[in-house]
C-alpha atoms as a PDB file:
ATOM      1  CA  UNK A   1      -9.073  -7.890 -21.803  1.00  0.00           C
ATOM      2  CA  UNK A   2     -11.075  -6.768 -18.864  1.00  0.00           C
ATOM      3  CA  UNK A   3     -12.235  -3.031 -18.195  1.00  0.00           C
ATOM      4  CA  UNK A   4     -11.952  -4.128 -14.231  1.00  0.00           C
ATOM      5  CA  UNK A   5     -10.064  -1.566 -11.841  1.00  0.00           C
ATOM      6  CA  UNK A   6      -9.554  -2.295  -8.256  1.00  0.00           C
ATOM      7  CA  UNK A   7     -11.754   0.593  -5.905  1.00  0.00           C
ATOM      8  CA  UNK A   8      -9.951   3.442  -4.760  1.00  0.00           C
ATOM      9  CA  UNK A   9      -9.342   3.538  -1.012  1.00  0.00           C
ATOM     10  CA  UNK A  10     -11.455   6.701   0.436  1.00  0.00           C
ATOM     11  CA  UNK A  11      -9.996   9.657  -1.446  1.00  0.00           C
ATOM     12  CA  UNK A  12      -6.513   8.394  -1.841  1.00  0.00           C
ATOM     13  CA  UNK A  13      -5.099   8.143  -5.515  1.00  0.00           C
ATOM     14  CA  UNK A  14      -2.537   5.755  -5.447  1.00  0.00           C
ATOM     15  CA  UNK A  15      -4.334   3.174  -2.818  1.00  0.00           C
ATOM     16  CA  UNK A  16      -6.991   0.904  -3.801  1.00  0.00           C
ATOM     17  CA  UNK A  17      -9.342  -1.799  -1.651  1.00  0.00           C
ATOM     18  CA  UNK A  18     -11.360  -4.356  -3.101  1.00  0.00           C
ATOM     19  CA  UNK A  19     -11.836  -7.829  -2.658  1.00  0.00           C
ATOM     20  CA  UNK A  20     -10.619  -8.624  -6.166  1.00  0.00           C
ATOM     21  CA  UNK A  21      -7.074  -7.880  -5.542  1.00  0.00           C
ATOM     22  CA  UNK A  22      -5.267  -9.683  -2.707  1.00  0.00           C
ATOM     23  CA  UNK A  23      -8.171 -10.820  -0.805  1.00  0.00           C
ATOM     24  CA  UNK A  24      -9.237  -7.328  -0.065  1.00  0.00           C
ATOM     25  CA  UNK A  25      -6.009  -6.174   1.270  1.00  0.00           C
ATOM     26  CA  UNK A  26      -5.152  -2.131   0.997  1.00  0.00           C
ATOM     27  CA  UNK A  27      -2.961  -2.262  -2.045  1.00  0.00           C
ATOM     28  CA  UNK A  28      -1.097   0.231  -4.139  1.00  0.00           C
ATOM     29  CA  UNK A  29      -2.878   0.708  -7.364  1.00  0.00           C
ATOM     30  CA  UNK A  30      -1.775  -0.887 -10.663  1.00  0.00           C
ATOM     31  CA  UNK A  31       0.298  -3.396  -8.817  1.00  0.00           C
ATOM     32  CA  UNK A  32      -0.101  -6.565  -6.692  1.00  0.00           C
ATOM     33  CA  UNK A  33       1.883  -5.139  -3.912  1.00  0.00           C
ATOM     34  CA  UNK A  34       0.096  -4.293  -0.731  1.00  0.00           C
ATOM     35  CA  UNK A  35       0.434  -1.611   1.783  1.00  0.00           C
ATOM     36  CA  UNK A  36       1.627  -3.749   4.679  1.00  0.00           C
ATOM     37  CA  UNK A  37       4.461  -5.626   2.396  1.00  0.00           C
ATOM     38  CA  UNK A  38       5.637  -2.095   1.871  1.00  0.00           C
ATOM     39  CA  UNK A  39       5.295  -0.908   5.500  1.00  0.00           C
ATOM     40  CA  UNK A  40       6.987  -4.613   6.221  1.00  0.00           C
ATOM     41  CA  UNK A  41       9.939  -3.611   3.959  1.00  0.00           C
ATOM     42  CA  UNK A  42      10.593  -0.102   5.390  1.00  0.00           C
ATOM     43  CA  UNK A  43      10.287  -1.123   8.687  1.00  0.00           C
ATOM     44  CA  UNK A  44      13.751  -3.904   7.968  1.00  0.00           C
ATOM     45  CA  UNK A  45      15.204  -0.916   7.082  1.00  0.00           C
ATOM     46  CA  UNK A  46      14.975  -1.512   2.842  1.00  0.00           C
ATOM     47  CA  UNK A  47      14.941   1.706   0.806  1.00  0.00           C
ATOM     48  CA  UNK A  48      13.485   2.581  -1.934  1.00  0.00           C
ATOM     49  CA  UNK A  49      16.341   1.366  -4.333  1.00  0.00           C
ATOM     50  CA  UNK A  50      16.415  -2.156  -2.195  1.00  0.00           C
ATOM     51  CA  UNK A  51      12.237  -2.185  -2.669  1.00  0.00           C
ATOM     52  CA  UNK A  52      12.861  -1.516  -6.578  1.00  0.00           C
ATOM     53  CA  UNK A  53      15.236  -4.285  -6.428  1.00  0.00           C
ATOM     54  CA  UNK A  54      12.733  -7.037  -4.848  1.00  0.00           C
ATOM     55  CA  UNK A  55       9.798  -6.101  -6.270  1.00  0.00           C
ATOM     56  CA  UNK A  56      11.198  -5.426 -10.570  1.00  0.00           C
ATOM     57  CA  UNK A  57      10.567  -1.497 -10.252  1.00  0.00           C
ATOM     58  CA  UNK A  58       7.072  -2.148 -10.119  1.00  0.00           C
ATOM     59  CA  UNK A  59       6.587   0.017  -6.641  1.00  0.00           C
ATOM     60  CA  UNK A  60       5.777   3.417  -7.393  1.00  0.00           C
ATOM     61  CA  UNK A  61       7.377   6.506  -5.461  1.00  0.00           C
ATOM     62  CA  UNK A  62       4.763   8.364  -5.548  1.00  0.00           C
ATOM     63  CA  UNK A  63       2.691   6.099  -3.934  1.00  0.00           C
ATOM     64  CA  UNK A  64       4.595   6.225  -1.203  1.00  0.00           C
ATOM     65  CA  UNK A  65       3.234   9.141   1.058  1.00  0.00           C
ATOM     66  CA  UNK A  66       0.086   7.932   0.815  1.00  0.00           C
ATOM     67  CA  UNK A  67       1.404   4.664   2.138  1.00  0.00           C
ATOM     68  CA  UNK A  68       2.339   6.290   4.911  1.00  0.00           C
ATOM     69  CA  UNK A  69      -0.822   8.323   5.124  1.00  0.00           C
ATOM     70  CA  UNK A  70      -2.416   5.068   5.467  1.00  0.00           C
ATOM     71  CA  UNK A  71      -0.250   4.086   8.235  1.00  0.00           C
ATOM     72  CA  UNK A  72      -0.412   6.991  10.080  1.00  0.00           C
ATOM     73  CA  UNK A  73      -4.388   7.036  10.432  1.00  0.00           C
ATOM     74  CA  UNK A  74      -4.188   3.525  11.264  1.00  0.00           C
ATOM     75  CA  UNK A  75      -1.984   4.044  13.851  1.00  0.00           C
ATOM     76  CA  UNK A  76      -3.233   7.483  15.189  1.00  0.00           C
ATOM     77  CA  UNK A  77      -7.080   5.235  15.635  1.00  0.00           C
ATOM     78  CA  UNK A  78      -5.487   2.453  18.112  1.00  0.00           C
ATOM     79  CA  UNK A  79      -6.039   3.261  21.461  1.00  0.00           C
ATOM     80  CA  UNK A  80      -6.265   1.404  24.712  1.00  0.00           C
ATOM     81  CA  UNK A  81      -8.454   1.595  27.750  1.00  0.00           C
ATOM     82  CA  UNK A  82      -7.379   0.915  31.047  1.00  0.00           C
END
């Protein structure tokens, strides 16, 4: 069994980043599942019991402010010139 564990993302507990898991993706840690599938599933308008549903339990809900931490800095460093 390997001692490998996927880097945290900046300071964030439950987000991780490395190119080891999902090509690099921002991911929720101790899962597969990536930050933009969950921001994908909330955005169609799936709660948290249809998310458990799809994905076996194995989101967890406390990951999820920091998901939208994520998406909020993300979204808050987009701007456009004229």
């Amino acid at each position: 069994m390997s001692d490998w564990q996927p880097r945290p993302y900046q300071d964030y507990e439950w987000i991780v980043a490395d190119p080891e898991l999902l090509g690099g993706k921002l991911a929720i840690r101790g899962t597969r599942i990536s930050v933009e599938l969950i921001l994908e599933c909330l955005a169609n308008a799936m709660s948290l019991a249809d998310i458990d549903e799809s994905f076996h339990n194995a989101f967890p809900h406390a990951a999820l402010h920091e998901v939208l931490k994520v998406a909020s800095a993300f979204a808050g460093s987009f701007h456009v010139t004229a």
